[in-house]
Protein backbone atom coordinates (compact mmCIF):
# COMPACT_ATOMS: atom_id res chain seq x y z
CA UNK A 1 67.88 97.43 133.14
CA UNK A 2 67.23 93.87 133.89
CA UNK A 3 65.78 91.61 131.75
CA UNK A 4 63.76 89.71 134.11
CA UNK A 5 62.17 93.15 134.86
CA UNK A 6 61.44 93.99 131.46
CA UNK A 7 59.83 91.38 130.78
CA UNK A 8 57.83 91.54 133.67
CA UNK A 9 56.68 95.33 132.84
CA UNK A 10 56.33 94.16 128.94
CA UNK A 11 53.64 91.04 130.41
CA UNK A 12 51.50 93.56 132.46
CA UNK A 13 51.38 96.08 129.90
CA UNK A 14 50.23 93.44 127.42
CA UNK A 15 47.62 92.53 129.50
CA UNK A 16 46.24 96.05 130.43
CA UNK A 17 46.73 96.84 126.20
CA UNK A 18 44.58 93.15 125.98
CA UNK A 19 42.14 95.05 127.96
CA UNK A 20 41.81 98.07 125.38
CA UNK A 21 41.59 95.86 122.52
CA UNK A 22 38.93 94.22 124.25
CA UNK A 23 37.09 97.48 125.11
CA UNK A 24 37.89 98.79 121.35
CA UNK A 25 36.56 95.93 119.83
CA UNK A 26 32.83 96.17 121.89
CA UNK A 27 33.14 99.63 120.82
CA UNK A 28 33.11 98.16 116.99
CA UNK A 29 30.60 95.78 117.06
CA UNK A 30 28.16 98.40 119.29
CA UNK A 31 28.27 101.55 116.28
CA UNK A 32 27.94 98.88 113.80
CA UNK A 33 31.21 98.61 112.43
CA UNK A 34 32.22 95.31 112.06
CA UNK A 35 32.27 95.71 108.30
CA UNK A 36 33.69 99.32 108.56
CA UNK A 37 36.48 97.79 105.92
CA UNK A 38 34.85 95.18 104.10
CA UNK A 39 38.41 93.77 103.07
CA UNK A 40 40.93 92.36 105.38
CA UNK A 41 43.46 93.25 106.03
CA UNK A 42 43.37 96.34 104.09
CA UNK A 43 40.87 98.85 104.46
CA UNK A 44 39.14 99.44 100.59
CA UNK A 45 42.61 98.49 99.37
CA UNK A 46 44.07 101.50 101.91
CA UNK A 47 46.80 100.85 104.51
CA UNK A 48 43.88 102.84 106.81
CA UNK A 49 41.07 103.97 104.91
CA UNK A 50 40.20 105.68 101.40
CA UNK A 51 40.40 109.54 102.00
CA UNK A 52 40.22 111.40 98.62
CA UNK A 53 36.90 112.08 96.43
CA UNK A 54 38.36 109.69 93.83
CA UNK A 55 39.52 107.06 95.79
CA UNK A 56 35.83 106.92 98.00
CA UNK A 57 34.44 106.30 94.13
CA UNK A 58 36.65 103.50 93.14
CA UNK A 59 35.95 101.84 96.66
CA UNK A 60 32.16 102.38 96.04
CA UNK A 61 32.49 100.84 92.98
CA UNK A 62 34.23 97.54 94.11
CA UNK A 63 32.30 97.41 97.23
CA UNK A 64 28.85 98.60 96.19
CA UNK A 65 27.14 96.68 98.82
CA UNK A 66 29.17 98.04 101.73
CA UNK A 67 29.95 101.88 100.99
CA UNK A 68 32.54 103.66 102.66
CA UNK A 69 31.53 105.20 105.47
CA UNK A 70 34.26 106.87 107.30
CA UNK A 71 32.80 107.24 110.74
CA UNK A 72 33.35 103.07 110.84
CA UNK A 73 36.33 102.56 108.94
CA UNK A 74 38.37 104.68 112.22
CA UNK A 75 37.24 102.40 114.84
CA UNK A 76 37.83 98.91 112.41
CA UNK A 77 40.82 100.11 110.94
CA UNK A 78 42.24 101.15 114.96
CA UNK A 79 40.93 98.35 116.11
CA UNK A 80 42.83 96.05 113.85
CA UNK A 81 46.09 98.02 114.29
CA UNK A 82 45.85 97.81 118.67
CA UNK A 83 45.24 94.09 117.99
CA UNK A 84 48.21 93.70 115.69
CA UNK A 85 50.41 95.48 118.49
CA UNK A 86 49.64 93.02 120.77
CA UNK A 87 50.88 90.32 118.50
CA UNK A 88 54.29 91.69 118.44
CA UNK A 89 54.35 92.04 122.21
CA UNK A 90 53.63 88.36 122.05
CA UNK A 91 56.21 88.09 119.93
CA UNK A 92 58.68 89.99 122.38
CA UNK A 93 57.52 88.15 125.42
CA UNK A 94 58.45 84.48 123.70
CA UNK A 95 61.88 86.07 122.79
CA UNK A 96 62.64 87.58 125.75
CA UNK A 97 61.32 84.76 127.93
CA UNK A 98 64.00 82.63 125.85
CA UNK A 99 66.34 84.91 126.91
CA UNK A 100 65.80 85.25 131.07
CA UNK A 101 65.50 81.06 131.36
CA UNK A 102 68.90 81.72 133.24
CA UNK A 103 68.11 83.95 135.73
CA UNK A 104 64.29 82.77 135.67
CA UNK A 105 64.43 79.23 135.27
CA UNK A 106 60.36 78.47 136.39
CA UNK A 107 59.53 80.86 133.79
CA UNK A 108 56.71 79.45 131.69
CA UNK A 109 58.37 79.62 128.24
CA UNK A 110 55.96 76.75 126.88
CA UNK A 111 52.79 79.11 128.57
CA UNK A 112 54.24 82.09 126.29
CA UNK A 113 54.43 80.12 122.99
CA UNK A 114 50.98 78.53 122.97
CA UNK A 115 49.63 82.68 123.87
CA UNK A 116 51.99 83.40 120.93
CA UNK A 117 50.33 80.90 118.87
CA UNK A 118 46.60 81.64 120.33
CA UNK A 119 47.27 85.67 119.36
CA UNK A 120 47.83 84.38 116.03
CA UNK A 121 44.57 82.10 115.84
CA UNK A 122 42.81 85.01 116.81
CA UNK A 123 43.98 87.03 114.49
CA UNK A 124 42.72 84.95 111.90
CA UNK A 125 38.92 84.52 113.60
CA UNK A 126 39.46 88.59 113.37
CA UNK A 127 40.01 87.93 109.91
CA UNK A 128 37.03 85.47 108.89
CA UNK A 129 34.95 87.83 111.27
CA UNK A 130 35.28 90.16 108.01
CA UNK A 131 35.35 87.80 105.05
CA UNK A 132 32.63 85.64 106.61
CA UNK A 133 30.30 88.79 107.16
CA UNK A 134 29.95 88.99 110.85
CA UNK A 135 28.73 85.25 110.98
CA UNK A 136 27.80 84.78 114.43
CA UNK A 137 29.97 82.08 114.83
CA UNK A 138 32.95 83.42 113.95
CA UNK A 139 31.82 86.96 115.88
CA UNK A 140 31.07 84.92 119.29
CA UNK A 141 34.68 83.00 118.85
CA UNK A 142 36.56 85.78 118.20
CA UNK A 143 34.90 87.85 121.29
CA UNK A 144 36.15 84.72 123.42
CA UNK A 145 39.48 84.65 122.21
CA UNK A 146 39.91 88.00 122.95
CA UNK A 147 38.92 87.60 126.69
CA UNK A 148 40.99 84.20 126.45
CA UNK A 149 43.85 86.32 125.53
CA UNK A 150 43.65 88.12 128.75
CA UNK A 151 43.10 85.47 130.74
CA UNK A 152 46.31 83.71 129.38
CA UNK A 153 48.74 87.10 129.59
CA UNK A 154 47.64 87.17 133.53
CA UNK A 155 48.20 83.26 134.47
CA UNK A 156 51.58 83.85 132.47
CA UNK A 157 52.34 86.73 134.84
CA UNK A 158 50.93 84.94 137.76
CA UNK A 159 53.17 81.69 136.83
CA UNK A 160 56.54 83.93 135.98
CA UNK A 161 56.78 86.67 138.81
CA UNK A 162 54.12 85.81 141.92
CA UNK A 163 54.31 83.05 144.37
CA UNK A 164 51.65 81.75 146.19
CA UNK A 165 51.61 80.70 150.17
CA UNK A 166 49.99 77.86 151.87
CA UNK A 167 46.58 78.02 153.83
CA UNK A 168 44.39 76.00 154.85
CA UNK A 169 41.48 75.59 152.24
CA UNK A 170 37.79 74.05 152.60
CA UNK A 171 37.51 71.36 149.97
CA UNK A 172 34.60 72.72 148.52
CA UNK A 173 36.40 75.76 147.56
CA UNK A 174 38.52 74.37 144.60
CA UNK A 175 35.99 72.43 143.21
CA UNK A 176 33.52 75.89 143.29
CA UNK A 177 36.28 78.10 142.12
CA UNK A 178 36.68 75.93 139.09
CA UNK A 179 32.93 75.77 138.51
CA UNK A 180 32.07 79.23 138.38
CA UNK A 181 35.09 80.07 136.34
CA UNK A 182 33.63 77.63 133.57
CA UNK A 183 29.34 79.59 134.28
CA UNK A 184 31.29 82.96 133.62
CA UNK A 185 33.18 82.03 130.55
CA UNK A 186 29.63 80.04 129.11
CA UNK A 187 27.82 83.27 130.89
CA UNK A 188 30.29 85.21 128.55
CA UNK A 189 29.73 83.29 125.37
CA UNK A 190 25.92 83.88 126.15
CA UNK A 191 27.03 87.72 125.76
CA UNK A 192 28.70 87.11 123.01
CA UNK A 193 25.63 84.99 120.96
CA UNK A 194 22.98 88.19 122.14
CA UNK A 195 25.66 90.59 120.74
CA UNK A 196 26.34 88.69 117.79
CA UNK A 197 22.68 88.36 116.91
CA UNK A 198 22.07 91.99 117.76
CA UNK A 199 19.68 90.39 120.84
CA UNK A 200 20.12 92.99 123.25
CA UNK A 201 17.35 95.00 122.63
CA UNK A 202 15.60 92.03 121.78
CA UNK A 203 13.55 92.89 125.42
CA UNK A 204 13.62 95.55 127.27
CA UNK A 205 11.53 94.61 130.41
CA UNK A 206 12.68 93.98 133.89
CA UNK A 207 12.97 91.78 135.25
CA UNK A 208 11.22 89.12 132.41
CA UNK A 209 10.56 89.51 128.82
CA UNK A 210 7.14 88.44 127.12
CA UNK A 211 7.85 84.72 127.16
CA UNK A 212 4.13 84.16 125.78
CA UNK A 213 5.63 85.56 122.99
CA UNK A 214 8.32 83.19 122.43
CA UNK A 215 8.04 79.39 121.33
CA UNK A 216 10.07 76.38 121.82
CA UNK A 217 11.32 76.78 117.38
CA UNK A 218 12.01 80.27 118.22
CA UNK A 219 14.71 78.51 120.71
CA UNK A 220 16.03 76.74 118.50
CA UNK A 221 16.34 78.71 115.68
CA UNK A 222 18.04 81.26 118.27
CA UNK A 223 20.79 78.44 118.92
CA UNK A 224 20.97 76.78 115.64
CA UNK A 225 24.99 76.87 115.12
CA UNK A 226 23.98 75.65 111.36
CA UNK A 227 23.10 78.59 110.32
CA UNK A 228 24.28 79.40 106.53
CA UNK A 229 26.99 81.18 105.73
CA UNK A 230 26.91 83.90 103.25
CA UNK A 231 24.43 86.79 104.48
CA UNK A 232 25.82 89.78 105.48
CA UNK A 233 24.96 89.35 109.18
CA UNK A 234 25.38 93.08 110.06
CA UNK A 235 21.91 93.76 111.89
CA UNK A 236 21.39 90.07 112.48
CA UNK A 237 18.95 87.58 110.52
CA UNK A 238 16.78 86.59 112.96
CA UNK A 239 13.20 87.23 113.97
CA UNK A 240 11.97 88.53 117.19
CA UNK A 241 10.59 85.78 118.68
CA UNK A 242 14.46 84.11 118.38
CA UNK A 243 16.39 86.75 119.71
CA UNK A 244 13.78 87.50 122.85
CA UNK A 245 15.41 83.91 123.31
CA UNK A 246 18.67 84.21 123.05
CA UNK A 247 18.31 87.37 125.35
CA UNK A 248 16.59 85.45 128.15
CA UNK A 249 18.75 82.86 127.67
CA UNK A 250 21.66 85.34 128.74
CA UNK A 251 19.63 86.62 131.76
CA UNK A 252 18.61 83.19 133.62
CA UNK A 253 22.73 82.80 132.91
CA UNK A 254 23.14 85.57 134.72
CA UNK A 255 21.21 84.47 137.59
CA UNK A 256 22.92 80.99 137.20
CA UNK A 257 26.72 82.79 137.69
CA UNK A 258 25.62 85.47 140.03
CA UNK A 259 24.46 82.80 142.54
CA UNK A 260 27.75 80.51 141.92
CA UNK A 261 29.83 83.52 142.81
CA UNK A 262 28.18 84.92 145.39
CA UNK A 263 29.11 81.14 146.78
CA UNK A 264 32.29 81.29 145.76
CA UNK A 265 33.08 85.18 147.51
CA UNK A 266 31.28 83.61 150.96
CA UNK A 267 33.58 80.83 150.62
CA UNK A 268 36.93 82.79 149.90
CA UNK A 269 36.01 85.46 152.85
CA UNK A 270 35.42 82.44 155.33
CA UNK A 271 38.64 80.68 153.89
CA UNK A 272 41.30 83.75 154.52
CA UNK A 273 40.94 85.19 150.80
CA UNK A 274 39.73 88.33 151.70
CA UNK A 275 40.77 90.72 149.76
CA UNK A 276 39.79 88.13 146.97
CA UNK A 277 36.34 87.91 147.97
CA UNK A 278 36.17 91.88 148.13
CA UNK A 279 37.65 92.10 144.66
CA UNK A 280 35.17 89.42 143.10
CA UNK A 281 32.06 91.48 144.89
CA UNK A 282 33.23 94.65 143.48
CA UNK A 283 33.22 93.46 140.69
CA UNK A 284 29.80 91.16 140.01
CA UNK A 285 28.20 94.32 141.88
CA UNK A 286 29.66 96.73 138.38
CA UNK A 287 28.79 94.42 136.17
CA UNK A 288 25.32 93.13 137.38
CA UNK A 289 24.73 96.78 137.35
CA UNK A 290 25.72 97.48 134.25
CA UNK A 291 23.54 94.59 132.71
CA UNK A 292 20.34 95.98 134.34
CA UNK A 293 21.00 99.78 132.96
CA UNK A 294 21.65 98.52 129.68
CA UNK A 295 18.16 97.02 129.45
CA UNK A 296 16.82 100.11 131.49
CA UNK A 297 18.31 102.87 129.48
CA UNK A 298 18.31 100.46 126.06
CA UNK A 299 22.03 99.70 125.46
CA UNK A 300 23.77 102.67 126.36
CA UNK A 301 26.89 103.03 123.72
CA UNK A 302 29.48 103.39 126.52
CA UNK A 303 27.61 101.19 129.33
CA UNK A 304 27.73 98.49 126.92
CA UNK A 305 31.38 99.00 126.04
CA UNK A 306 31.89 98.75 130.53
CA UNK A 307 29.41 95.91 130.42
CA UNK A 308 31.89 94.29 127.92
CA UNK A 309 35.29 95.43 129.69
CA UNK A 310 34.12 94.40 133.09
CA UNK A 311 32.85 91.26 131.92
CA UNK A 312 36.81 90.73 131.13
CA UNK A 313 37.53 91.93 134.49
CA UNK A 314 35.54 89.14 136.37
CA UNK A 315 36.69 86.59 134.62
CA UNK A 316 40.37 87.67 135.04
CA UNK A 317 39.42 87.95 138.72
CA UNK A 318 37.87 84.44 139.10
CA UNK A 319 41.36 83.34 137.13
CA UNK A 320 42.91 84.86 139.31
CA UNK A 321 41.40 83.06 142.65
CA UNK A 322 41.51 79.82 140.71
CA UNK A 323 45.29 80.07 139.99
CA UNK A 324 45.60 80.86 143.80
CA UNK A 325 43.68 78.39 145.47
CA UNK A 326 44.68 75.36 143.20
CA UNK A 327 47.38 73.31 144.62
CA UNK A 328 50.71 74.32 144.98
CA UNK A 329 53.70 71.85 143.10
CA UNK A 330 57.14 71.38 145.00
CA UNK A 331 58.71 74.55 142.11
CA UNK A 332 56.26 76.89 143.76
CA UNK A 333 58.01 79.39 146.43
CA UNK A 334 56.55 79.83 149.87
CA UNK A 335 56.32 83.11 150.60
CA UNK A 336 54.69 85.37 153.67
């Protein structure tokens, strides 16, 4: 088979499997299982997880403060496995991506190695996620990361194998395009802080929480990036008052990035980017939907996990228009 093809299939399946680690790891942090293995990266010493009587007893006993508890060791332990697989496809697309600068010479071999590299930074965030106790630092990072990775597989199949055609553009769009790509990605790290605090149930009113309730400390404690490390963070530390903040902090975001991309989708439909705009619609209607039920039906197990994945999905999507409306260089093909 050809190369150039195999690496092409290897790229999109990376990026779909980027999209299940994603999923598996909102799945994690949503039953509580962040510390399902309180060691990294072994599992209570285990290549997966301690099975027999005696084995759950000397785990217990050198991990007395996190007990094994089987129904969250499966989720960690798979989790950590999918996102290890993903490495070595990283791995496979640098060599192979050596290996077809022949017959592909535009292929973005310096693109695959910083991925390459990135995979590996995020494994270690995965790590300190553990050792560090779910600090929400290291829990919000690592969530990025993960919907960086995506983001990076799909501009590296975008670059490699699809070409881009000229059209005329309004001059706004660019500039908009690149805006509301950086309100998601803040919009997501919002997600990331309520999730990380365990915020999302912090208020579960529509369409306002009790901001009488809240004070201008209780803001700042609910940002304070100082915070110690060294609690187990499993549950969250913070009062009620701080993470009523941190939730309405994620909803006026909401607003904020709604109201840039509905901009950006009346911009792409009057700009020939049709089926763009129609994608990037579809999508903000899901996950604005999604948001609202998991207030209205208080954080649904697999809502939240859809909230999560489509989250991914609109960002990949306003990647996606960004990539094709920014200008085209001389090595890019015109194509019909």
């Amino acid at each position: 088979m050809n190369t150039q093809l195999v690496l092409k299939r290897i790229i999109v399946i990376a990026t779909c499997f980027s999209l299940l680690v994603i999923a598996l790891g909102a799945y994690t942090r949503l039953v509580h299982a962040g510390l399902g293995c309180p060691d990294w990266p072994l599992c209570y010493g285990h290549a997966w997880a301690p099975s027999s009587g005696e084995e759950i007893n000397r785990a217990n006993l050198a991990f007395p403060e996190i007990p094994v508890d089987l129904t969250k060791t499966w989720p960690e332990m798979t989790h950590r496995y999918l996102a290890s697989s993903l490495g070595l496809l990283c791995i496979v697309i640098v060599v192979m991506g050596f290996q077809v600068r022949r017959q592909l010479p535009l292929f973005p071999i310096k693109h695959s190695v910083f991925l390459l590299c990135f995979v590996i930074l995020q494994g270690l965030f995965g790590m300190w996620t553990v050792t560090l106790k779910l600090w929400p630092q290291v829990v919000t990072l690592h969530l990025l990361g993960g919907f960086t990775t995506l983001c990076l597989l799909l501009l590296l199949y975008l670059r490699g194998f699809r070409n881009r055609f000229e059209i005329e553009l309004s001059r706004w769009l660019r500039p908009l395009a690149a805006t509301t790509l950086v309100i998601v990605f803040a919009q997501i790290a919002l997600g990331g802080w309520v999730t990380s605090n365990y915020a999302a149930l912090a208020c579960t009113q529509l369409p306002l929480c009790n901001l009488s309730s809240i004070s201008s400390n209780d803001v700042a404690i609910g940002f304070n990036i100082l915070q110690e490390i060294g609690p187990n963070y499993l549950g969250g530390q913070l009062d009620g008052g701080a993470r009523i903040a941190i939730h309405m902090s994620h909803r006026i975001g909401a607003l904020i990035a709604t109201l840039c991309i509905v901009g950006l989708i009346v911009m792409l439909w009057r700009g020939q980017l049709r089926n763009h705009a129609i994608a990037l619609l579809a999508l903000l209607v899901v996950q604005v939907s999604l948001g609202i039920l998991n207030v209205w039906l208080h954080l649904p197990l697999y809502n939240a996990v859809a909230h999560n994945l489509f989250g991914a999905l609109l960002l990949a999507c306003v990647v996606w228009i960004n990539w094709r409306v920014y200008p085209n260089h001389e090595k890019d093909k015109i194509s019909g």
